[in-house]
C-alpha atoms as a PDB file:
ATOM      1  CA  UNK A   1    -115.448  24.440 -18.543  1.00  0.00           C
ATOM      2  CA  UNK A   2    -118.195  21.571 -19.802  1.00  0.00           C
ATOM      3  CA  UNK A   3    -114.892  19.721 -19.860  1.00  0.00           C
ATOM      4  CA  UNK A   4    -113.705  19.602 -16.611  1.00  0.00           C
ATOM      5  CA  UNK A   5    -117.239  19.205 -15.041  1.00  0.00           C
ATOM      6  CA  UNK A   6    -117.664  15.691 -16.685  1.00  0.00           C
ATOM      7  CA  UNK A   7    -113.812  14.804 -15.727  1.00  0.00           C
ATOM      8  CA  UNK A   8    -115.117  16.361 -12.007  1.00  0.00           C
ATOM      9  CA  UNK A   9    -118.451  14.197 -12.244  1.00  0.00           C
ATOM     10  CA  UNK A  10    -116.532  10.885 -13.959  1.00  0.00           C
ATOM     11  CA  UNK A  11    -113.807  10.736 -11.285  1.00  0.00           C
ATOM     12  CA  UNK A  12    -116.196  10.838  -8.546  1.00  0.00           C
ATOM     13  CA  UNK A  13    -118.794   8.557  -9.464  1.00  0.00           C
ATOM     14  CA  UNK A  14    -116.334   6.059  -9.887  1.00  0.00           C
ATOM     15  CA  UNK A  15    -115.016   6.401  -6.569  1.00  0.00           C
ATOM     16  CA  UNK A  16    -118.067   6.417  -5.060  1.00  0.00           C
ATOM     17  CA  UNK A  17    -119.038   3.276  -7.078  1.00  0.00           C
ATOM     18  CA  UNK A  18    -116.115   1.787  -5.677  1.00  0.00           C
ATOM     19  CA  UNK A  19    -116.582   2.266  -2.344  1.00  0.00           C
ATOM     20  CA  UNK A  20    -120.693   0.993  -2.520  1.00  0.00           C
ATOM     21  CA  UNK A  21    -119.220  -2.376  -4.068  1.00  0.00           C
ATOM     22  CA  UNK A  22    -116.913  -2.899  -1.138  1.00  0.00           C
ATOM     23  CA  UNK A  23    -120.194  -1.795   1.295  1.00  0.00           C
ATOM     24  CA  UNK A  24    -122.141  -4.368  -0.455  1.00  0.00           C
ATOM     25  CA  UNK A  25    -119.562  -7.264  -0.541  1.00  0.00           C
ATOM     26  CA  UNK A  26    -119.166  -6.881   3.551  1.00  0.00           C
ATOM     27  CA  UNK A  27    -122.515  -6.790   3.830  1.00  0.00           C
ATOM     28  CA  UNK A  28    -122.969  -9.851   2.120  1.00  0.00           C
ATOM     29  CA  UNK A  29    -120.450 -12.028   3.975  1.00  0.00           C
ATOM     30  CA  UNK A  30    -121.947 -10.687   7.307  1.00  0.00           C
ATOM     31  CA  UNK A  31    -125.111 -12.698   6.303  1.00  0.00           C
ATOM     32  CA  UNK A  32    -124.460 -16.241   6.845  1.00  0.00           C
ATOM     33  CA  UNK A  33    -128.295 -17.103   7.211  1.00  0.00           C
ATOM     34  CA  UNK A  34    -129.432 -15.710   4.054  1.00  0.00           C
ATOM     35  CA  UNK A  35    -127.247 -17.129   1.813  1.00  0.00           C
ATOM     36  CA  UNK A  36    -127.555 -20.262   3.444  1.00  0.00           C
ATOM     37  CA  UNK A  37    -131.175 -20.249   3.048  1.00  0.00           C
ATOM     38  CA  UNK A  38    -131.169 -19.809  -0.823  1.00  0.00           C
ATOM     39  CA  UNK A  39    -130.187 -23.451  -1.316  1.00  0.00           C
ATOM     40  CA  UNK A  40    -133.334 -24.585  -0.588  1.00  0.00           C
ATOM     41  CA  UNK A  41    -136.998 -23.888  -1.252  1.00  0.00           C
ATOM     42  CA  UNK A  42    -138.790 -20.799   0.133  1.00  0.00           C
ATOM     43  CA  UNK A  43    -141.104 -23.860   2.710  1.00  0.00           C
ATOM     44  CA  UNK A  44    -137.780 -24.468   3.950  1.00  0.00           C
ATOM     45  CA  UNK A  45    -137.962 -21.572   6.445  1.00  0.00           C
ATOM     46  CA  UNK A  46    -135.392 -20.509   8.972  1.00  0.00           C
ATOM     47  CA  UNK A  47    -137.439 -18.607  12.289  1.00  0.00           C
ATOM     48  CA  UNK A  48    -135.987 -17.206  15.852  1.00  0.00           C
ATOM     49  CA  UNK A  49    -136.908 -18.847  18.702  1.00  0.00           C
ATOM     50  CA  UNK A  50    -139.595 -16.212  19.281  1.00  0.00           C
ATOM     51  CA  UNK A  51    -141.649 -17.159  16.302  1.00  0.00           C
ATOM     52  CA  UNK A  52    -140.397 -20.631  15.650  1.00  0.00           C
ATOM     53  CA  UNK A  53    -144.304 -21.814  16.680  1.00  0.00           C
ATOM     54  CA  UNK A  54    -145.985 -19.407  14.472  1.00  0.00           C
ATOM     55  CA  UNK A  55    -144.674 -20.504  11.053  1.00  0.00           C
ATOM     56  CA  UNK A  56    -148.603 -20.047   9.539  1.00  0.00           C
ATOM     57  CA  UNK A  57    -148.645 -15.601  10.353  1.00  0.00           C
ATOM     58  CA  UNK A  58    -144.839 -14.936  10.059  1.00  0.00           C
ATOM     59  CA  UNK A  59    -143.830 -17.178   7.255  1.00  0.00           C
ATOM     60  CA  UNK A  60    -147.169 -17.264   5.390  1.00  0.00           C
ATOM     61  CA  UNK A  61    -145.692 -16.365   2.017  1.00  0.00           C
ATOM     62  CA  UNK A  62    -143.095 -19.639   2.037  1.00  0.00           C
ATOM     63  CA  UNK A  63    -145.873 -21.733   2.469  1.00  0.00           C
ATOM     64  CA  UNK A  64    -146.723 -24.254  -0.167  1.00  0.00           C
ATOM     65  CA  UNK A  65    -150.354 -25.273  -1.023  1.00  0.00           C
ATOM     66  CA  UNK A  66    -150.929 -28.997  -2.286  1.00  0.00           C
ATOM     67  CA  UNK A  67    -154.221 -28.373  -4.285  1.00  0.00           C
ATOM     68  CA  UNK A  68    -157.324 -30.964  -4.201  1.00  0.00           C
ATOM     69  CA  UNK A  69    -160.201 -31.289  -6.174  1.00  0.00           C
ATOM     70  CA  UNK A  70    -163.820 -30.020  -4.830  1.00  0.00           C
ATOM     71  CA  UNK A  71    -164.734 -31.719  -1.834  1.00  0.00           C
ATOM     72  CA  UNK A  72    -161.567 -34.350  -2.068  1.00  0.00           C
ATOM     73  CA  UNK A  73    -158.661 -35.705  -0.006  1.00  0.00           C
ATOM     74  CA  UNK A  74    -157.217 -38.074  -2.035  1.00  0.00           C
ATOM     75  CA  UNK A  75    -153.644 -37.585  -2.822  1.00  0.00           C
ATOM     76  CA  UNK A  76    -151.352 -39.370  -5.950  1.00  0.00           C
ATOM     77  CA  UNK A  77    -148.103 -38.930  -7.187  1.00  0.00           C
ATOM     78  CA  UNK A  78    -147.141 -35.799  -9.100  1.00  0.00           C
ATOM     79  CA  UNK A  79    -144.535 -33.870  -9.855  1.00  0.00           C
ATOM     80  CA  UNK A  80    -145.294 -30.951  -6.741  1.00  0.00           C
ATOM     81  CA  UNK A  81    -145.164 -33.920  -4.377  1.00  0.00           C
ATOM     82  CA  UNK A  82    -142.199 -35.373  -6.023  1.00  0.00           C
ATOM     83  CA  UNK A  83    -140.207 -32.134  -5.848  1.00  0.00           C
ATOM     84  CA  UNK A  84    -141.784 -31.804  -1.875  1.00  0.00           C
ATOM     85  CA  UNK A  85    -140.172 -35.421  -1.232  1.00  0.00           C
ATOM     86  CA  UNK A  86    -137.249 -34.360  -2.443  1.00  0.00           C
ATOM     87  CA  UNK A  87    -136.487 -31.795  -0.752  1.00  0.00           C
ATOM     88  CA  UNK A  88    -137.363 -32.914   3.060  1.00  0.00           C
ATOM     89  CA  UNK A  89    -135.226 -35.604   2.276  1.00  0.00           C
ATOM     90  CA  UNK A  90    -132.399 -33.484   1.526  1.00  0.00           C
ATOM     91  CA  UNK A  91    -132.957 -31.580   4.544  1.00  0.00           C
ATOM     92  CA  UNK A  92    -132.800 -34.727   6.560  1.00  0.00           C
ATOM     93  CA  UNK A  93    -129.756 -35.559   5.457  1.00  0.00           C
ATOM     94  CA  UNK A  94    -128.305 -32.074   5.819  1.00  0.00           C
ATOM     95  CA  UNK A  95    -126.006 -31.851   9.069  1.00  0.00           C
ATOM     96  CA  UNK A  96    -125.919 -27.670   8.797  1.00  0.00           C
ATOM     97  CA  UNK A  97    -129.297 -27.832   9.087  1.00  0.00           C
ATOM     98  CA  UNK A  98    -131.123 -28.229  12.681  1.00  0.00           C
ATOM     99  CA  UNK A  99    -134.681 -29.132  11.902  1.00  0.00           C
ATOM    100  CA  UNK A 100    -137.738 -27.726  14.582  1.00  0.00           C
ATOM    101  CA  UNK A 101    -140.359 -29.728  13.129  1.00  0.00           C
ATOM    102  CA  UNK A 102    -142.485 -30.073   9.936  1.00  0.00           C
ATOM    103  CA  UNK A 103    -145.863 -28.122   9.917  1.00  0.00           C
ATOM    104  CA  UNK A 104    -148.425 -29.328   7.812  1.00  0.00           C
ATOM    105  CA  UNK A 105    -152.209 -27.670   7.635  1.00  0.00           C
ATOM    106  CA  UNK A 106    -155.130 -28.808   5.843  1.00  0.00           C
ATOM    107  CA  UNK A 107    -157.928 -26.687   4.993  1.00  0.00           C
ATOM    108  CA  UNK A 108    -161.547 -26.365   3.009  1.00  0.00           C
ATOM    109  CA  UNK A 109    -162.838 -23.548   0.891  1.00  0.00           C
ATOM    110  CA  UNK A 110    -165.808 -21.442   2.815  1.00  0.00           C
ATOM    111  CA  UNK A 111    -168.639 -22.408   0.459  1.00  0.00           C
ATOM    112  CA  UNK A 112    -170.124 -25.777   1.269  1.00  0.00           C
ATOM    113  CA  UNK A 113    -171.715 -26.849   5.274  1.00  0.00           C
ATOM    114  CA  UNK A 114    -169.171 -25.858   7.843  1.00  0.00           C
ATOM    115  CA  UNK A 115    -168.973 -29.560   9.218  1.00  0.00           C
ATOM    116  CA  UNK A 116    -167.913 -30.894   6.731  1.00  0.00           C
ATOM    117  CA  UNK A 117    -165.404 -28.208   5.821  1.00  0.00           C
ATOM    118  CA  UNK A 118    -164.324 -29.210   9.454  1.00  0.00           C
ATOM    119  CA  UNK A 119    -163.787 -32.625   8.506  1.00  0.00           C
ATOM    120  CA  UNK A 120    -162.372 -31.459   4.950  1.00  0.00           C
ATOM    121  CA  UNK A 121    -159.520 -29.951   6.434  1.00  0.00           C
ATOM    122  CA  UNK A 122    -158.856 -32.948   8.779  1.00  0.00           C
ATOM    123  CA  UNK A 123    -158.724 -35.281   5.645  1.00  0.00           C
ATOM    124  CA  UNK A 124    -156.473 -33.400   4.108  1.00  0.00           C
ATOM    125  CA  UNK A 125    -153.668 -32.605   6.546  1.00  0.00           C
ATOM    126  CA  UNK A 126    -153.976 -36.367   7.616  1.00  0.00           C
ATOM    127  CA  UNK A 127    -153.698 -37.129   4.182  1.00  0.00           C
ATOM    128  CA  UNK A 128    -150.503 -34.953   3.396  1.00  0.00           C
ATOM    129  CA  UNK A 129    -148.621 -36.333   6.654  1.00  0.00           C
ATOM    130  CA  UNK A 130    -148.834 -39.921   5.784  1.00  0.00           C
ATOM    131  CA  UNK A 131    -147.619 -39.485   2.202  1.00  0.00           C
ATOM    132  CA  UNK A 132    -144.663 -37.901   3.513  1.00  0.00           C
ATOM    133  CA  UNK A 133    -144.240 -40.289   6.285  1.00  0.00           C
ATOM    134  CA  UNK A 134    -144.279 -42.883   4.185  1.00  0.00           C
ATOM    135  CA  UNK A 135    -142.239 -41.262   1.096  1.00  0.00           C
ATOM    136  CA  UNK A 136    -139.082 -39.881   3.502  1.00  0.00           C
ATOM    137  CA  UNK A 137    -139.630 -41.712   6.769  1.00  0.00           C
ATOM    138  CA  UNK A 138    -139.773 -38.192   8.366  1.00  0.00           C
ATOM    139  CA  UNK A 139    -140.766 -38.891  12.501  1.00  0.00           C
ATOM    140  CA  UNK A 140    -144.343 -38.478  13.215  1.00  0.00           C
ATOM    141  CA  UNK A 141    -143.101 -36.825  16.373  1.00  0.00           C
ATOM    142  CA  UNK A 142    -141.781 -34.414  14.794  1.00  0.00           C
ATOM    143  CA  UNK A 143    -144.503 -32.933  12.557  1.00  0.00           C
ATOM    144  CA  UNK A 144    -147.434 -30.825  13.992  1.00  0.00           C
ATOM    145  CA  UNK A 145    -150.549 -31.430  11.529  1.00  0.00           C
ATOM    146  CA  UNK A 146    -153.396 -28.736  12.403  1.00  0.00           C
ATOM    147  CA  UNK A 147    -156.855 -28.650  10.782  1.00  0.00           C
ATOM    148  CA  UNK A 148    -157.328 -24.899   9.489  1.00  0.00           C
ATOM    149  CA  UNK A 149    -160.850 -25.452   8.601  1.00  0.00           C
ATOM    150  CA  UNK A 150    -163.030 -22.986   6.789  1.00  0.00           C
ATOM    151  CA  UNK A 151    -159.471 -20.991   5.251  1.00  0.00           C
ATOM    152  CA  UNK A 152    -161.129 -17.291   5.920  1.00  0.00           C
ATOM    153  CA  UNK A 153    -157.915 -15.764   7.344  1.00  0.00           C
ATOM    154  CA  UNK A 154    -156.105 -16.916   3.566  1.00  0.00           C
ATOM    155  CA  UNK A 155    -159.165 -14.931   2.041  1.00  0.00           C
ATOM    156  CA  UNK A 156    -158.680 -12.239   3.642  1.00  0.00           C
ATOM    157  CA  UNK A 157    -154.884 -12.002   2.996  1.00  0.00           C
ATOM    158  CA  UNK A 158    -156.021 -12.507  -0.376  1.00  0.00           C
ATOM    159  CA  UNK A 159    -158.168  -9.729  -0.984  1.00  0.00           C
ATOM    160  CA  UNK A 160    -155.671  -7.276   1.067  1.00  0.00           C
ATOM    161  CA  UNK A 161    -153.370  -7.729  -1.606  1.00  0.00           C
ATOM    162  CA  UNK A 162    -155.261  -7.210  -4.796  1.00  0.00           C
ATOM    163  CA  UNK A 163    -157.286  -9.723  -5.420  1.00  0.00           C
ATOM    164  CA  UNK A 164    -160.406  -8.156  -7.289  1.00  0.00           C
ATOM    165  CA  UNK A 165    -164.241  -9.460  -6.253  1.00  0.00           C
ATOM    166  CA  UNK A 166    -167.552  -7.014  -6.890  1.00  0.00           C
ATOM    167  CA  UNK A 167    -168.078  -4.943  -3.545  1.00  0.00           C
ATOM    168  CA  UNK A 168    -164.708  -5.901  -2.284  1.00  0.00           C
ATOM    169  CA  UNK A 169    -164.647  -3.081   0.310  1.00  0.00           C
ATOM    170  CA  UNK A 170    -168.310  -4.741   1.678  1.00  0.00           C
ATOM    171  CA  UNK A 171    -166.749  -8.224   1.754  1.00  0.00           C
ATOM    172  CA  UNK A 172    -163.275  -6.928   4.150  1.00  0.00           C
ATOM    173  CA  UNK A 173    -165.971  -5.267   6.295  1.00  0.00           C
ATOM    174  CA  UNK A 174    -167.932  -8.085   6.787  1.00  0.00           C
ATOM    175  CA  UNK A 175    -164.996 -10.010   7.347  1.00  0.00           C
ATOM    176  CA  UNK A 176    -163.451  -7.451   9.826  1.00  0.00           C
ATOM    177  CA  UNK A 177    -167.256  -7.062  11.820  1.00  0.00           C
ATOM    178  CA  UNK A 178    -168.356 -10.692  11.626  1.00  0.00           C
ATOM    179  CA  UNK A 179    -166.887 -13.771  13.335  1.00  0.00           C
ATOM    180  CA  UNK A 180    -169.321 -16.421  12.604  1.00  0.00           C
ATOM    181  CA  UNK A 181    -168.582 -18.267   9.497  1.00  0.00           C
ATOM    182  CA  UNK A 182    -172.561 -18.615   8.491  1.00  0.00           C
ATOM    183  CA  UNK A 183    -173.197 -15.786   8.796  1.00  0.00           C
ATOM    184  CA  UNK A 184    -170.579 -14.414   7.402  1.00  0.00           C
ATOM    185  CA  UNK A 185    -171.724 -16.452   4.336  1.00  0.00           C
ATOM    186  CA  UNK A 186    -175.593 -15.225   4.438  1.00  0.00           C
ATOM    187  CA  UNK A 187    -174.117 -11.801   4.337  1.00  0.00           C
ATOM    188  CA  UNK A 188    -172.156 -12.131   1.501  1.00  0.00           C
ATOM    189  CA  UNK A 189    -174.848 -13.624  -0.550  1.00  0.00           C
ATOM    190  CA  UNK A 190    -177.612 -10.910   0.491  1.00  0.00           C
ATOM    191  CA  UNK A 191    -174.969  -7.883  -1.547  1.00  0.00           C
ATOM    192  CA  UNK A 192    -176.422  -8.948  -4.114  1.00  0.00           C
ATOM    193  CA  UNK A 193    -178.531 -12.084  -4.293  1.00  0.00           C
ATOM    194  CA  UNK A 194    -175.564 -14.614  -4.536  1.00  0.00           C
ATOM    195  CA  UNK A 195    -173.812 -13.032  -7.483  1.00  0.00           C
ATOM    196  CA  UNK A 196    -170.753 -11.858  -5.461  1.00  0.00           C
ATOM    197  CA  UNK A 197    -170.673 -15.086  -3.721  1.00  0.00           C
ATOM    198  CA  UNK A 198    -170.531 -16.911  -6.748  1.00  0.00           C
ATOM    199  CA  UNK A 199    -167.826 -14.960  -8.262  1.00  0.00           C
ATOM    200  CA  UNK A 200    -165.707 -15.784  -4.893  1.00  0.00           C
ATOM    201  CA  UNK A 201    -166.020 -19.390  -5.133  1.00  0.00           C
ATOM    202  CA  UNK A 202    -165.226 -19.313  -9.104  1.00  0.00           C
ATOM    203  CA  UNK A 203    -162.061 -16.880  -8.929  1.00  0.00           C
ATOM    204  CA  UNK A 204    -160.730 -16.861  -5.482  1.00  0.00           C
ATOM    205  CA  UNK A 205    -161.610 -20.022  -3.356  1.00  0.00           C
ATOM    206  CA  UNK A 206    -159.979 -22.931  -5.376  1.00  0.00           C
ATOM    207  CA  UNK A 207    -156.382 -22.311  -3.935  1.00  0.00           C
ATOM    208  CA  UNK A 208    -157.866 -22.927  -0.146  1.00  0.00           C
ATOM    209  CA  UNK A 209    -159.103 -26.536  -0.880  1.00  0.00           C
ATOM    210  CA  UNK A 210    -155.592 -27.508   0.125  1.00  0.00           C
ATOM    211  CA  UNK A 211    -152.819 -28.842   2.583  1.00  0.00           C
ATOM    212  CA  UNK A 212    -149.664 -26.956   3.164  1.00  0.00           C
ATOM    213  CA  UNK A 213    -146.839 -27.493   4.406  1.00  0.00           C
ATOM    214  CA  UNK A 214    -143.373 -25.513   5.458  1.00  0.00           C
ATOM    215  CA  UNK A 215    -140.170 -27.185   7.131  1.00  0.00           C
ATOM    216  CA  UNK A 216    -139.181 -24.902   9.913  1.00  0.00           C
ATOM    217  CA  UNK A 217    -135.811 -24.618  11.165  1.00  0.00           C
ATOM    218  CA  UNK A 218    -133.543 -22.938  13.823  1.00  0.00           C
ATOM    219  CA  UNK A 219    -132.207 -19.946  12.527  1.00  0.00           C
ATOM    220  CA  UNK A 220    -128.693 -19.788  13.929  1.00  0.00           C
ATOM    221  CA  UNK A 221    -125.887 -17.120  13.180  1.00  0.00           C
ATOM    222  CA  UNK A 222    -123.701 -19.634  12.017  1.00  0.00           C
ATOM    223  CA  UNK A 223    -124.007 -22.456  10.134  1.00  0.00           C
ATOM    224  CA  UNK A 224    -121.894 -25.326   9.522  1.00  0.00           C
ATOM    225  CA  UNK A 225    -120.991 -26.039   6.125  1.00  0.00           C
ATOM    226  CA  UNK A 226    -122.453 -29.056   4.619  1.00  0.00           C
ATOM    227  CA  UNK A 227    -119.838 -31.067   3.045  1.00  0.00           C
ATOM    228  CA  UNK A 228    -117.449 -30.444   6.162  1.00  0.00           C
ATOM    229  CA  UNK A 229    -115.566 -33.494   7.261  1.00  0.00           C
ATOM    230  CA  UNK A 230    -115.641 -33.946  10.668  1.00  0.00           C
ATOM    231  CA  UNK A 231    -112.465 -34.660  13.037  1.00  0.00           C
ATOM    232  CA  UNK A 232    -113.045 -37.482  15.477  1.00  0.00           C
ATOM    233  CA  UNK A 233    -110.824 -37.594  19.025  1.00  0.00           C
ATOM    234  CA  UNK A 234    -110.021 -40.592  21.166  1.00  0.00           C
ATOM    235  CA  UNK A 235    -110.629 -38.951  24.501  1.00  0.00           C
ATOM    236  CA  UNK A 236    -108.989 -42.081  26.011  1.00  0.00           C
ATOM    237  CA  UNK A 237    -105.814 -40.935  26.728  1.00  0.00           C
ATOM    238  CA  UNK A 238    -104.490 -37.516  28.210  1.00  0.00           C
ATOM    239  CA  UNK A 239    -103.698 -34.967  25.607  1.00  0.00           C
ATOM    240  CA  UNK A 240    -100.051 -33.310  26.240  1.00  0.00           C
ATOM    241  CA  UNK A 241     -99.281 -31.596  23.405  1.00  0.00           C
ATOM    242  CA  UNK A 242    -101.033 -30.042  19.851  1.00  0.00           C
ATOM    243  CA  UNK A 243    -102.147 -32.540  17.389  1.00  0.00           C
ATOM    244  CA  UNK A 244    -100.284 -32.521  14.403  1.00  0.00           C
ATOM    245  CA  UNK A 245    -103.398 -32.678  12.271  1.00  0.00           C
ATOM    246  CA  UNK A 246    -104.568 -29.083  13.582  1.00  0.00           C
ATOM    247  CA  UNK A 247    -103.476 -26.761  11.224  1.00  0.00           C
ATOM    248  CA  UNK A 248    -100.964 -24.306  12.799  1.00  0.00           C
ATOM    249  CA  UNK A 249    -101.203 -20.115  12.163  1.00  0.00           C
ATOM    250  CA  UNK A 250     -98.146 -20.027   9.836  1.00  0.00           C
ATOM    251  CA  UNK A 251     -97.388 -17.997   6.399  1.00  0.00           C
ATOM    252  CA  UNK A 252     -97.657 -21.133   4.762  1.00  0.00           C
ATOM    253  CA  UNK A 253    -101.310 -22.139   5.147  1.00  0.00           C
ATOM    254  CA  UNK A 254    -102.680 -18.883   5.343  1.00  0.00           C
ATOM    255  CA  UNK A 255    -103.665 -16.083   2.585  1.00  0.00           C
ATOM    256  CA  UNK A 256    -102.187 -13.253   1.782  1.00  0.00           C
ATOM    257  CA  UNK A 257    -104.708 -10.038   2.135  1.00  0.00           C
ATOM    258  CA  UNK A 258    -104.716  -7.064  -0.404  1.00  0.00           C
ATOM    259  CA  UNK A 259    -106.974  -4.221  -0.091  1.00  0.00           C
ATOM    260  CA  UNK A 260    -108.292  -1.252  -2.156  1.00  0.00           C
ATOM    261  CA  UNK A 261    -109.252   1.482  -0.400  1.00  0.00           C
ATOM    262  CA  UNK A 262    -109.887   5.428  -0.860  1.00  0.00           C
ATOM    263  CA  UNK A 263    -110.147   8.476   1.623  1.00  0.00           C
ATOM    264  CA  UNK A 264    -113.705  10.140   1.617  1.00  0.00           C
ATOM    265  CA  UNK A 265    -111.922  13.717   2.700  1.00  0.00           C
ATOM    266  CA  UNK A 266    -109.765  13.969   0.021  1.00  0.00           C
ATOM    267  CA  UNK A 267    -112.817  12.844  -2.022  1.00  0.00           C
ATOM    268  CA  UNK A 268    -114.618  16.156  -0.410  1.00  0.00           C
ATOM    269  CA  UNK A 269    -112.474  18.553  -1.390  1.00  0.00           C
ATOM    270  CA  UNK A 270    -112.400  16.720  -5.214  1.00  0.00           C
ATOM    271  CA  UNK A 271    -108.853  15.354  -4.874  1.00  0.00           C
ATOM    272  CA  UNK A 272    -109.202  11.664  -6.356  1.00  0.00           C
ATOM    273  CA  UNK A 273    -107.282   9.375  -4.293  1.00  0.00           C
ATOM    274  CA  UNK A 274    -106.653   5.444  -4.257  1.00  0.00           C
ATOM    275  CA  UNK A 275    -105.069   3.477  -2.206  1.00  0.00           C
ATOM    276  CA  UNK A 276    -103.607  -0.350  -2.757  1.00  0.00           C
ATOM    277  CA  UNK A 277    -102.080  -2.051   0.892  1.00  0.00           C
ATOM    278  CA  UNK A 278    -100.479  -5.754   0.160  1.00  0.00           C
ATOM    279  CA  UNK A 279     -99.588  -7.871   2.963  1.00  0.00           C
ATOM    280  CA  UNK A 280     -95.837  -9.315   3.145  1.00  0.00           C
ATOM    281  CA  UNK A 281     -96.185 -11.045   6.487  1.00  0.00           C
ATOM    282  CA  UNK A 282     -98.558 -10.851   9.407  1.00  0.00           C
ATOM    283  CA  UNK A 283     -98.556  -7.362  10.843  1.00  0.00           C
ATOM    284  CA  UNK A 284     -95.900  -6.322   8.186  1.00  0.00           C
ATOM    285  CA  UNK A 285     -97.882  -4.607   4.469  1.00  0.00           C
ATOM    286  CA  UNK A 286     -96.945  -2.356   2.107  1.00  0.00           C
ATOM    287  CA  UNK A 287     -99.020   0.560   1.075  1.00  0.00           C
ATOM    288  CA  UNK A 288     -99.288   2.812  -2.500  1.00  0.00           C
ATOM    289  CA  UNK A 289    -101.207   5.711  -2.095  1.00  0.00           C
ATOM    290  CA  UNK A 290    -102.147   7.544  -5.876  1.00  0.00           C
ATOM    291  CA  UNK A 291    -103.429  11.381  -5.345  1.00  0.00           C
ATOM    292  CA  UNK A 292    -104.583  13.288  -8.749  1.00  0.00           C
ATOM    293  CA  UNK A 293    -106.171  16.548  -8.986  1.00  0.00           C
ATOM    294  CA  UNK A 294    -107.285  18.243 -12.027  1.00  0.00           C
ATOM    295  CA  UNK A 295    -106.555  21.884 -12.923  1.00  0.00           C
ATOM    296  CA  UNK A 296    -109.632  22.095 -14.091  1.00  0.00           C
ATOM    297  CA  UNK A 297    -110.945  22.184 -10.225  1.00  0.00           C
ATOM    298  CA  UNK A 298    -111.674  25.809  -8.622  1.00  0.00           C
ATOM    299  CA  UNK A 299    -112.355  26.657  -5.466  1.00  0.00           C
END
């Protein structure tokens, strides 16, 4: 009886695992955008029209940071910027790829006097634009550089997702409650006479004395495929009939289909089933259905 329960168990996971493959494999070639998407970078990111001008909330993962030194905006060849040169270049030169524009933010850490965080964050962005400018030629009309300032909103993101401080429950309250940046600051410091504060500036700030960047594109649901060469026309004269250079619908050009496939009913009722259809010619196939059922199977 053990016997013909693990035949009964073996015979139907396979079929099952069958039919999740083929599940899995249409989903797949139903997704055009996100396989497209994995040649390139995770700043290279593809948004709808609807949020195609808020790259910073709904992309804010696929951003990437170019870090500067304490109170600096100087910037000099590295590999990060190398690899960031690269790849806008690449995406310039892509014809699948239909670029919006390239967003570029600079920002300052909190600690330090908010005016010249302010200017901090101008620096920086400024900085990061022309180096690309110059590096790819990339349009100056076509990048928006913003100044993010004092980078609270990354801090906050930051300590929502696990980022340990002392009294970090205080800190997200203070930062929910208050809206001024100073004081903001003063409160921090008062939890406990600056220790908190420090600890902040130490473990968690560095990463927001930075510019960042994404290149946002049109996400479309098709995409043409790089390396396609294109077919030019001389619209000149009328065209009468088909062009010989379009390929025609014939047996000869196009490929043959064959399908596995299984019925879920006979699966119910634990009769294992498979099924293998081969075309011969367009609307003609073949089809070999294979049925088994154990003896071993009561109902």
């Amino acid at each position: 009886m053990n016997k013909c329960n693990h035949i009964k168990r073996g015979i139907l996971l396979i079929f099952w695992g069958i039919l999740l493959v083929s599940l899995v494999q249409a989903q797949e070639s139903k997704s055009p955008i996100s396989s497209f998407s994995k040649s390139y970078p995770d700043y290279v990111v593809f948004l709808p029209e609807g949020k195609i001008d808020s790259v910073f909330y709904h992309a804010h993962s696929s951003i990437i940071p170019v870090i500067f030194k304490v109170n600096k905006y100087d910037l000099f060849h590295n590999k990060q910027l190398d690899s960031i040169v690269e790849v806008l270049s690449r995406v310039q030169k892509d014809a699948s790829v239909r670029i919006a524009y390239l967003w570029i933010g600079g920002s300052a850490s909190p600690e330090g006097p908010s005016k010249w965080n302010h200017k901090l964050g101008e620096y920086r962005s400024q900085a990061l634009a022309k180096y690309l400018s110059k590096e790819t030629g990339f349009p100056k009309d076509l990048m928006r550089v913003e100044n993010l300032w004092e980078d609270w909103y990354s801090f906050e993101v930051a300590l929502k997702n696990g980022a340990k401080i002392p009294n970090k429950e205080k800190v997200l309250d203070i930062l929910g409650k208050e809206k001024d940046n100073e004081r903001r600051k003063s409160q921090i410091i008062a939890l406990d006479k600056g220790y908190t504060w420090h600890r902040i500036i130490r473990d968690i700030f560095p990463p927001f004395r930075n510019a960042r960047m994404a290149i946002v594109c049109h996400e479309r649901s098709e995409r043409i495929p790089v390396n396609v060469e294109r077919l030019s026309f001389d619209y000149s004269l009328p065209v009468r009939e088909p062009v010989s250079s379009f390929p025609m619908n014939t047996t000869e050009n196009r490929r043959r289909v064959i399908a596995v496939k299984t019925n879920l009913l006979f699966v119910a009722v634990l009769t294992a089933n498979l099924g293998f259809e081969a075309e011969l010619w367009p609307h003609w196939s073949i089809d070999l259905p294979v049925w088994y059922k154990s003896s071993c199977f009561k109902f």
